[in-house]
N, C-alpha and C. Protein backbone atom coordinates (compact mmCIF):
# COMPACT_ATOMS: atom_id res chain seq x y z
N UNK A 1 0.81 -1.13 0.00
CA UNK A 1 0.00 0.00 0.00
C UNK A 1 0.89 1.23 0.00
N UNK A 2 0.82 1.85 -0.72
CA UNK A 2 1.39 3.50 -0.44
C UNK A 2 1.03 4.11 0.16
N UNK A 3 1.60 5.14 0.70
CA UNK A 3 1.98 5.85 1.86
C UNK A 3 1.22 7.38 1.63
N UNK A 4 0.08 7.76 2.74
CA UNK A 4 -0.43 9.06 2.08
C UNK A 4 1.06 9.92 2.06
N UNK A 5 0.42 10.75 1.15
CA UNK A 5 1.76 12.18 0.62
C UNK A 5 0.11 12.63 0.24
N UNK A 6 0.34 14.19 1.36
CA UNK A 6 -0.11 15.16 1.58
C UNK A 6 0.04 16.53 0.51
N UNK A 7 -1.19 16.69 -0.08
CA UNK A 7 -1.05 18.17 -1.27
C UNK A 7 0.74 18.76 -0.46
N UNK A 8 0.87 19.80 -1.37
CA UNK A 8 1.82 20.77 -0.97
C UNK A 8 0.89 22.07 -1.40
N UNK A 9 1.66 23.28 -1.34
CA UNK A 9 0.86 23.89 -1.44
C UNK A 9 0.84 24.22 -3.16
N UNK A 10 2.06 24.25 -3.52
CA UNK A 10 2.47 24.43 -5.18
C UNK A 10 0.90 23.53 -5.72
N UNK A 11 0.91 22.46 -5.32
CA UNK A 11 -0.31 21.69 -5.68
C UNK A 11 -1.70 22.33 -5.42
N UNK A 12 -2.18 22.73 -4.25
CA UNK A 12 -3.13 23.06 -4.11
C UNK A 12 -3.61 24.31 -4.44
N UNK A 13 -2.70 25.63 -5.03
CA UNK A 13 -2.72 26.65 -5.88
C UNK A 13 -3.25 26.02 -6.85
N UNK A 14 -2.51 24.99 -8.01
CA UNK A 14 -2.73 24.52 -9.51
C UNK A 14 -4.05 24.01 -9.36
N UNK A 15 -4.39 23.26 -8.42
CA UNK A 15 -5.79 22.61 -8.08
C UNK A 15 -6.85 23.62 -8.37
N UNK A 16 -6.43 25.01 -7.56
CA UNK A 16 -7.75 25.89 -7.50
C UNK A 16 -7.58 26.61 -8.51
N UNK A 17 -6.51 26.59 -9.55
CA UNK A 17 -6.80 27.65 -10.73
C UNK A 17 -7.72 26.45 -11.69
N UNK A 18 -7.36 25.47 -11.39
CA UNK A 18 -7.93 24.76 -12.61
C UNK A 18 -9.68 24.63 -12.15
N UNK A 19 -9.64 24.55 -11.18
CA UNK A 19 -11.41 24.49 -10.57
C UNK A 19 -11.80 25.80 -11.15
N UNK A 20 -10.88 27.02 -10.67
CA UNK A 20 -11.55 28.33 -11.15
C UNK A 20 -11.97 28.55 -12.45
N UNK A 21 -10.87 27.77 -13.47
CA UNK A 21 -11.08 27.78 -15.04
C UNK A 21 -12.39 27.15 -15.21
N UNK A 22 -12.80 26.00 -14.64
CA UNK A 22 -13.73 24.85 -15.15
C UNK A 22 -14.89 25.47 -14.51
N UNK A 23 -14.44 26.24 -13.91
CA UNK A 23 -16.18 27.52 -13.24
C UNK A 23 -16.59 28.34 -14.29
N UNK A 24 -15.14 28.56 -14.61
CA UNK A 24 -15.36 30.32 -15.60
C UNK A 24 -16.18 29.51 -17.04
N UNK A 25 -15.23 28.01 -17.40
CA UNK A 25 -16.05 27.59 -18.74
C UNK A 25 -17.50 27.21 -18.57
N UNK A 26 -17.65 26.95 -17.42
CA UNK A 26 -19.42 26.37 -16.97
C UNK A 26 -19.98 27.49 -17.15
N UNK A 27 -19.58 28.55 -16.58
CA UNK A 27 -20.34 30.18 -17.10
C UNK A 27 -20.75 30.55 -17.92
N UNK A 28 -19.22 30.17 -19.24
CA UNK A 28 -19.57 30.84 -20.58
C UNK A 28 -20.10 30.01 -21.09
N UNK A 29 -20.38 28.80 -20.97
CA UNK A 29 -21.10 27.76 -21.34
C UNK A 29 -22.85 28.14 -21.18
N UNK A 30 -22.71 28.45 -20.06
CA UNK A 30 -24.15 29.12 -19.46
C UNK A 30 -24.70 30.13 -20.32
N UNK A 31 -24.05 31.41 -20.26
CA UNK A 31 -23.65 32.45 -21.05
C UNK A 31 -24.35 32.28 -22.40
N UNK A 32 -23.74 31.25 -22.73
CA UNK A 32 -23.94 31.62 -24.29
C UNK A 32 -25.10 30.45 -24.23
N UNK A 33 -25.85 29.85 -24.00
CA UNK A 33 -26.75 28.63 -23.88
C UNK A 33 -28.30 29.90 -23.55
N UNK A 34 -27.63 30.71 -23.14
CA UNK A 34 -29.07 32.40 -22.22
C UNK A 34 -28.77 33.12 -23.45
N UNK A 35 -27.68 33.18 -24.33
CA UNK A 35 -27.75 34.20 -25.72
C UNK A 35 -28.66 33.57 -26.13
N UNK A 36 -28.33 32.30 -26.34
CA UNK A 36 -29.03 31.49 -27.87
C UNK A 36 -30.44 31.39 -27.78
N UNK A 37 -30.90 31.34 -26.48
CA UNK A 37 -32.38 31.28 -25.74
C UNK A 37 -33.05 32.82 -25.65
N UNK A 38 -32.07 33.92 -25.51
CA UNK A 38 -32.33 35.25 -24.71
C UNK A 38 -34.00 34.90 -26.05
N UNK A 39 -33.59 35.54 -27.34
CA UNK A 39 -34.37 35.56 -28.13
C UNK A 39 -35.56 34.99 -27.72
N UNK A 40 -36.11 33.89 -27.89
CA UNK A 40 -36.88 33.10 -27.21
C UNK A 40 -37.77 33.43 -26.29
N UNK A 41 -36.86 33.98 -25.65
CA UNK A 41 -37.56 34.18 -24.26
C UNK A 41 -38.37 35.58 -23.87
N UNK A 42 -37.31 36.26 -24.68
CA UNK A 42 -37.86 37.58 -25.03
C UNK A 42 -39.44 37.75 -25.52
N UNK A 43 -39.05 36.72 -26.77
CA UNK A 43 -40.57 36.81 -27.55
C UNK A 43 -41.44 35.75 -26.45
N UNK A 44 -41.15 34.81 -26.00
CA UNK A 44 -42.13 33.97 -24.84
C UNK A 44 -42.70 35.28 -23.89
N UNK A 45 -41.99 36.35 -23.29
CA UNK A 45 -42.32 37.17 -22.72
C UNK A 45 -43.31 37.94 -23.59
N UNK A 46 -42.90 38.34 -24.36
CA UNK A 46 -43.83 39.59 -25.45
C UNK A 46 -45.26 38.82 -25.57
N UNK A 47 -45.17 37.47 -25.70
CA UNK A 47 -46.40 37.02 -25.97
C UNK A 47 -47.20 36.86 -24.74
N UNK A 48 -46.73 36.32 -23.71
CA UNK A 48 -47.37 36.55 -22.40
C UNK A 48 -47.57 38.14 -22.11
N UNK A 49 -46.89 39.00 -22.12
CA UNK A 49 -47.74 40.33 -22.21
C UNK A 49 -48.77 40.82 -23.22
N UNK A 50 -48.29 40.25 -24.57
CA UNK A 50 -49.64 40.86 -24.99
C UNK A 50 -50.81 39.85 -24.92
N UNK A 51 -51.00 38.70 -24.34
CA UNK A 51 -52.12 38.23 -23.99
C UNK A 51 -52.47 38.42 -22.58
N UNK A 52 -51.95 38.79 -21.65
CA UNK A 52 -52.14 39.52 -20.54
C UNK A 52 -52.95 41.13 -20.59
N UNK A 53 -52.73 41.33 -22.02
CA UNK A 53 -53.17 43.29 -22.41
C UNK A 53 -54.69 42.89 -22.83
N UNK A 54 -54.43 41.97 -23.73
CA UNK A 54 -55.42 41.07 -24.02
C UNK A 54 -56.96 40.91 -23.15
N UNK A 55 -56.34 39.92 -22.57
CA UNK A 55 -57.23 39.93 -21.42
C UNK A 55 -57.65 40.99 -20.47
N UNK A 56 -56.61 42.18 -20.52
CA UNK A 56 -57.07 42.93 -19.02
C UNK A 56 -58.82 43.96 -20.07
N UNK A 57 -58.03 44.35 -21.66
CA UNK A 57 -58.96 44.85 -22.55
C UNK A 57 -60.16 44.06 -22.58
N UNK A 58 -60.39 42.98 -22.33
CA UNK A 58 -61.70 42.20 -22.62
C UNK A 58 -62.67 42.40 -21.34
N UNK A 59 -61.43 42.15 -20.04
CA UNK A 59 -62.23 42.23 -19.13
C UNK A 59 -62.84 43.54 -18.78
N UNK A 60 -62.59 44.54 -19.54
CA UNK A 60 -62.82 45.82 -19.42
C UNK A 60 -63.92 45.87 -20.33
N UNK A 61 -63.47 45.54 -21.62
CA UNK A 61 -64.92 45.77 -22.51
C UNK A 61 -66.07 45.30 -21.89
N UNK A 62 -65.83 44.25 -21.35
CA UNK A 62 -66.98 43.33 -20.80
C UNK A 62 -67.66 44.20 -19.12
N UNK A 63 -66.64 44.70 -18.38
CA UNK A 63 -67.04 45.36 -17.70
C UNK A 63 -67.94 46.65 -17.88
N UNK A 64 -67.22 47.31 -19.18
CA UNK A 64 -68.10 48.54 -19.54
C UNK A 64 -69.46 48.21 -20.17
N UNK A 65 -69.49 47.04 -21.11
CA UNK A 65 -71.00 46.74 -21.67
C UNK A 65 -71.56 46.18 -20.12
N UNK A 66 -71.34 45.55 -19.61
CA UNK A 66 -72.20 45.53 -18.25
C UNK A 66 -72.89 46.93 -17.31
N UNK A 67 -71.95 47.34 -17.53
CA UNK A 67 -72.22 48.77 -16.86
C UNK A 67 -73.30 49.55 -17.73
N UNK A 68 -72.98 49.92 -19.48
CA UNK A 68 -73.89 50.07 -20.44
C UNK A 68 -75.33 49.22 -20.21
N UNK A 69 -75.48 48.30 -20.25
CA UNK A 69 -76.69 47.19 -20.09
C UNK A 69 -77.65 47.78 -18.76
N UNK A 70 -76.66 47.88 -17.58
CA UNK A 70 -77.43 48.33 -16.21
C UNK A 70 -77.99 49.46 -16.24
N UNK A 71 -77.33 50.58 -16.98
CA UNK A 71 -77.58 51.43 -17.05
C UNK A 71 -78.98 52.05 -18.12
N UNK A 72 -78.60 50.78 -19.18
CA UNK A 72 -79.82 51.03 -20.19
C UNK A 72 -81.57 50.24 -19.47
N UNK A 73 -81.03 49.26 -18.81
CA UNK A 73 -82.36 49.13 -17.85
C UNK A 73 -82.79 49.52 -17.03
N UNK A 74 -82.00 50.41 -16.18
CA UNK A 74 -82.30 51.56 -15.49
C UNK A 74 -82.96 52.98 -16.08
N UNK A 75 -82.53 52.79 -17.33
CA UNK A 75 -83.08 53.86 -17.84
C UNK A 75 -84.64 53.80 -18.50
N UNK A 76 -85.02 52.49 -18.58
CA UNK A 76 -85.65 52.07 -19.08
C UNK A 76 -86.91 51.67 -18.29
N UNK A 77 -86.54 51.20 -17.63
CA UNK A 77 -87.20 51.35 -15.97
C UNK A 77 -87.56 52.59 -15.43
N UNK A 78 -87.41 53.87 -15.82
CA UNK A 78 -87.20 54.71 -15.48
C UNK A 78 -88.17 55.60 -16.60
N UNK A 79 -87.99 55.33 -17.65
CA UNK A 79 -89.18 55.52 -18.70
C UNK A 79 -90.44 54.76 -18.20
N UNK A 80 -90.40 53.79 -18.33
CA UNK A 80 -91.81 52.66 -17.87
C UNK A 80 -92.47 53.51 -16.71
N UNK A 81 -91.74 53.81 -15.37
CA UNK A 81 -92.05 54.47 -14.62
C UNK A 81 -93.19 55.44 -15.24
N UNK A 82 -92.08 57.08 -15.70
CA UNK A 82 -92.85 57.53 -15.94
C UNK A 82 -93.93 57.82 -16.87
N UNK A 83 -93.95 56.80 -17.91
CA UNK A 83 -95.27 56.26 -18.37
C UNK A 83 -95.99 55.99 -17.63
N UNK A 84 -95.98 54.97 -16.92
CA UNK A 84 -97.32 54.50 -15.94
C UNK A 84 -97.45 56.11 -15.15
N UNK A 85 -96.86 57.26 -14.43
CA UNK A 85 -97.19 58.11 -13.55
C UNK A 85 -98.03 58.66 -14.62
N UNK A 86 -97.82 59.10 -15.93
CA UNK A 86 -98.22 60.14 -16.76
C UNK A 86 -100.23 59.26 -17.11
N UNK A 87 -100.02 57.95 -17.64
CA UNK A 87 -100.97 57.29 -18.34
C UNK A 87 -102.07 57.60 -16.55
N UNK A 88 -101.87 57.41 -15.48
CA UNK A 88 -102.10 57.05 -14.12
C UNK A 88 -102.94 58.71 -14.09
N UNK A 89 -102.29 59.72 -13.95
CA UNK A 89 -102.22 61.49 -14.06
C UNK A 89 -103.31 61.30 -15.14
N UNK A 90 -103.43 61.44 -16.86
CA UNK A 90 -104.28 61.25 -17.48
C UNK A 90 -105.59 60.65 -17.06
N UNK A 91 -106.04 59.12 -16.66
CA UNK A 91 -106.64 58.68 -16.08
C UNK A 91 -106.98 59.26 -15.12
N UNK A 92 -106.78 59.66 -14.12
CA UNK A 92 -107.23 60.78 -12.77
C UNK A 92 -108.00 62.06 -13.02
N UNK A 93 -106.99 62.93 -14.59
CA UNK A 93 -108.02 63.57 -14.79
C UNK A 93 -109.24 63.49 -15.91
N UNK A 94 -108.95 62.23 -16.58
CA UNK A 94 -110.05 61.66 -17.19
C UNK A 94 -111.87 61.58 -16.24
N UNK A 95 -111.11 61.32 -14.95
CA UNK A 95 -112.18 60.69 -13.98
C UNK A 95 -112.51 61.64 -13.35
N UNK A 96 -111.91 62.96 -13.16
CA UNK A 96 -112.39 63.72 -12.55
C UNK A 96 -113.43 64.85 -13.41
N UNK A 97 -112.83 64.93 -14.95
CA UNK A 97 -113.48 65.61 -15.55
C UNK A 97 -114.97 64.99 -15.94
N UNK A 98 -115.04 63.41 -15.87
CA UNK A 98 -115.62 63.03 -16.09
C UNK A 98 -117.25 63.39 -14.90
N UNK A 99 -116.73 63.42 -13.75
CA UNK A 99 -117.06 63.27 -12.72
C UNK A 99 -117.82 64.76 -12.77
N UNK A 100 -116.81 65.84 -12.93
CA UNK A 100 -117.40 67.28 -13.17
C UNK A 100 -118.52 67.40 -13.90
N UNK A 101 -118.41 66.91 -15.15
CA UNK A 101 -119.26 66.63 -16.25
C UNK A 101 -120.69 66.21 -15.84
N UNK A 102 -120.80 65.22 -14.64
CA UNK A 102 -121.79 64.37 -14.17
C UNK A 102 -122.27 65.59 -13.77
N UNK A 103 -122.04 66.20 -12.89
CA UNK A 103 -122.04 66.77 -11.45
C UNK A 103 -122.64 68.49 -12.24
N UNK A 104 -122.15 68.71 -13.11
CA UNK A 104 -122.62 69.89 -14.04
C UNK A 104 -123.94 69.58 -14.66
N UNK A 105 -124.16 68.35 -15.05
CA UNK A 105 -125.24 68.01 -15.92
C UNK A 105 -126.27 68.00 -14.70
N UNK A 106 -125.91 67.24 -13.76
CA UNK A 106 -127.19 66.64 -12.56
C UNK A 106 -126.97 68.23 -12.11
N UNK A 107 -126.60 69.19 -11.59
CA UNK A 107 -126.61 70.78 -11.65
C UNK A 107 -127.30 71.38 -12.40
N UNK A 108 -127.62 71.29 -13.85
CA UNK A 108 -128.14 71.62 -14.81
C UNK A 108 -129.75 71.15 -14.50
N UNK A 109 -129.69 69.94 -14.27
CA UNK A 109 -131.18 69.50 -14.36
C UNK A 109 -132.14 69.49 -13.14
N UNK A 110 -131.40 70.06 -11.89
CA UNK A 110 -131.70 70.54 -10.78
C UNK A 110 -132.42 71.96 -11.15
N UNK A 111 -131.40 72.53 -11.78
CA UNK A 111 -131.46 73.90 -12.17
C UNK A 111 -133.14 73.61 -12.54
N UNK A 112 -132.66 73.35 -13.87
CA UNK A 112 -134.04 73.09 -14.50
C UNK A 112 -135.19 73.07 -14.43
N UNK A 113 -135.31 71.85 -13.24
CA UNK A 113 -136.47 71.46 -12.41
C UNK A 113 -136.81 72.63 -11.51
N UNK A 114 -135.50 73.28 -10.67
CA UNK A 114 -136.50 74.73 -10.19
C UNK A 114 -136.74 75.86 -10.57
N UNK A 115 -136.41 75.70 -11.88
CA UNK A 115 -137.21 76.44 -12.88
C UNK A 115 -138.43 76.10 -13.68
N UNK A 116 -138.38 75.10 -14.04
CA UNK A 116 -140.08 74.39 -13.93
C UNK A 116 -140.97 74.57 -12.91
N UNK A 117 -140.28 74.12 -11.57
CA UNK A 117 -141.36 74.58 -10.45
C UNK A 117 -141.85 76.15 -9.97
N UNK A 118 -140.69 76.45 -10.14
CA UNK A 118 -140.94 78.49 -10.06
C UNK A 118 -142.02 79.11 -11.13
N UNK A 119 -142.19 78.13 -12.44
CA UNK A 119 -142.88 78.58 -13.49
C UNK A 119 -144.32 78.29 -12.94
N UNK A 120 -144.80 76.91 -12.48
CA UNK A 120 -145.77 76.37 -11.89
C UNK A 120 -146.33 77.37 -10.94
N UNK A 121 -145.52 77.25 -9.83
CA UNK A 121 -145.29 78.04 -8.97
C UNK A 121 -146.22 79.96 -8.94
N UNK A 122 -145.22 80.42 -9.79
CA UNK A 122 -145.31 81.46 -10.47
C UNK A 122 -146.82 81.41 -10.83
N UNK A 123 -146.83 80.75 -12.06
CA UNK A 123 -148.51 80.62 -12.60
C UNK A 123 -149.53 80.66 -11.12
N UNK A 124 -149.33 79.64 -10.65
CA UNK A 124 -150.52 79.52 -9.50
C UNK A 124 -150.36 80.29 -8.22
N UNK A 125 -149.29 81.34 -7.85
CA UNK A 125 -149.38 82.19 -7.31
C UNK A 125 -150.21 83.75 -8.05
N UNK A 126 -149.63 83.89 -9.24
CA UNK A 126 -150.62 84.91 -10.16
C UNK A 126 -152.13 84.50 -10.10
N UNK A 127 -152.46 83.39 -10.11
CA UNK A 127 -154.04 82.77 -10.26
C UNK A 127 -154.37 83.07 -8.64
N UNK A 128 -153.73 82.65 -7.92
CA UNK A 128 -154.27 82.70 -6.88
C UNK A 128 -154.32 84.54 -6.03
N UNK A 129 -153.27 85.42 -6.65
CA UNK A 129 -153.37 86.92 -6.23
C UNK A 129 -154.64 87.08 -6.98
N UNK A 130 -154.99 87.03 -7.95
CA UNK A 130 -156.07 87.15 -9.19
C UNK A 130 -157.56 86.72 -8.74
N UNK A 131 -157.20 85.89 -7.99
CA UNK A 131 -158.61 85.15 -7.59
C UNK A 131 -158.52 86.04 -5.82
N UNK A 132 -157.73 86.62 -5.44
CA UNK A 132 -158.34 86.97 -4.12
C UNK A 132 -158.65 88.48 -4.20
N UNK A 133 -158.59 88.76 -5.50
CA UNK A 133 -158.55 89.97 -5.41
C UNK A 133 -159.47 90.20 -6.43
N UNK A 134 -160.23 89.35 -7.15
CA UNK A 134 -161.75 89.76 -7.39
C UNK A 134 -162.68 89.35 -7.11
C-alpha cells in the first residue's frame, strides 16, 4: 500500500486555478446557452404580455357593456315608470273631468227642475193673487 503524501501547497494553488477555469467555462457555457435562448424568451415574454393586455382589454370591454346594459335598464325602468305616472295622471283627470261633467249636468237638471217649479209656482201664485182679489 502507499503511503499518504499530503497536497503541498504548489499543488493546491494549480488545483484551485484549474477548478476556477472549469467555473469560468461552466459560465460561458451558461452564457452563451441564455444568448441562444435570450431571443426566445424575449418573444415567450412579449407574448405573455400581450395576452395579458389582451385579457385585461376584454375584461374591461366586458365590464363597460355591463355597466352600459345596467344602465340602459335603469333607464328604461325609469321611462316605464314615468309612463305608468303620466298614463295614471291622465286617467285621474279623465275621472275627474268626467265626474265634473256628471255633477254639471245633474246641476243643470236641478237647475231646470227649479225652474219648472218656479214657473208652476209662479202661474198659480198669479191665479191665486187674481182670484183673491176679485
Amino acid at each position: 500500500m502507499s503511503a499518504f503524501k499530503p497536497d503541498n501547497f504548489n499543488d493546491r494553488i494549480q488545483d484551485r486555478s484549474k477548478a476556477k477555469a472549469a467555473e469560468f467555462e461552466r459560465a460561458k457555457k451558461r452564457a452563451e446557452a441564455m444568448k441562444e435562448t435570450s431571443a426566445a424568451r424575449a418573444a415567450e415574454r412579449a407574448r405573455i404580455a400581450k395576452e395579458r393586455d389582451e385579457r385585461v382589454a376584454l375584461k374591461e370591454a366586458t365590464k363597460k357593456a355591463e355597466e352600459e346594459r345596467i344602465a340602459a335598464e335603469i333607464k328604461a325602468a325609469e321611462e316605464a315608470r314615468i309612463a305608468e305616472e303620466e298614463a295614471l295622471r291622465i286617467a285621474e283627470e279623465t275621472r275627474k273631468r268626467e265626474y265634473d261633467d256628471a255633477r254639471a249636468k245633474a246641476v243643470g237638471a236641478k237647475a231646470e227642475e227649479i225652474r219648472r217649479y218656479a214657473e208652476i209656482l209662479g202661474g198659480y201664485n198669479t191665479a191665486r193673487k187674481a182670484s183673491r182679489r176679485a
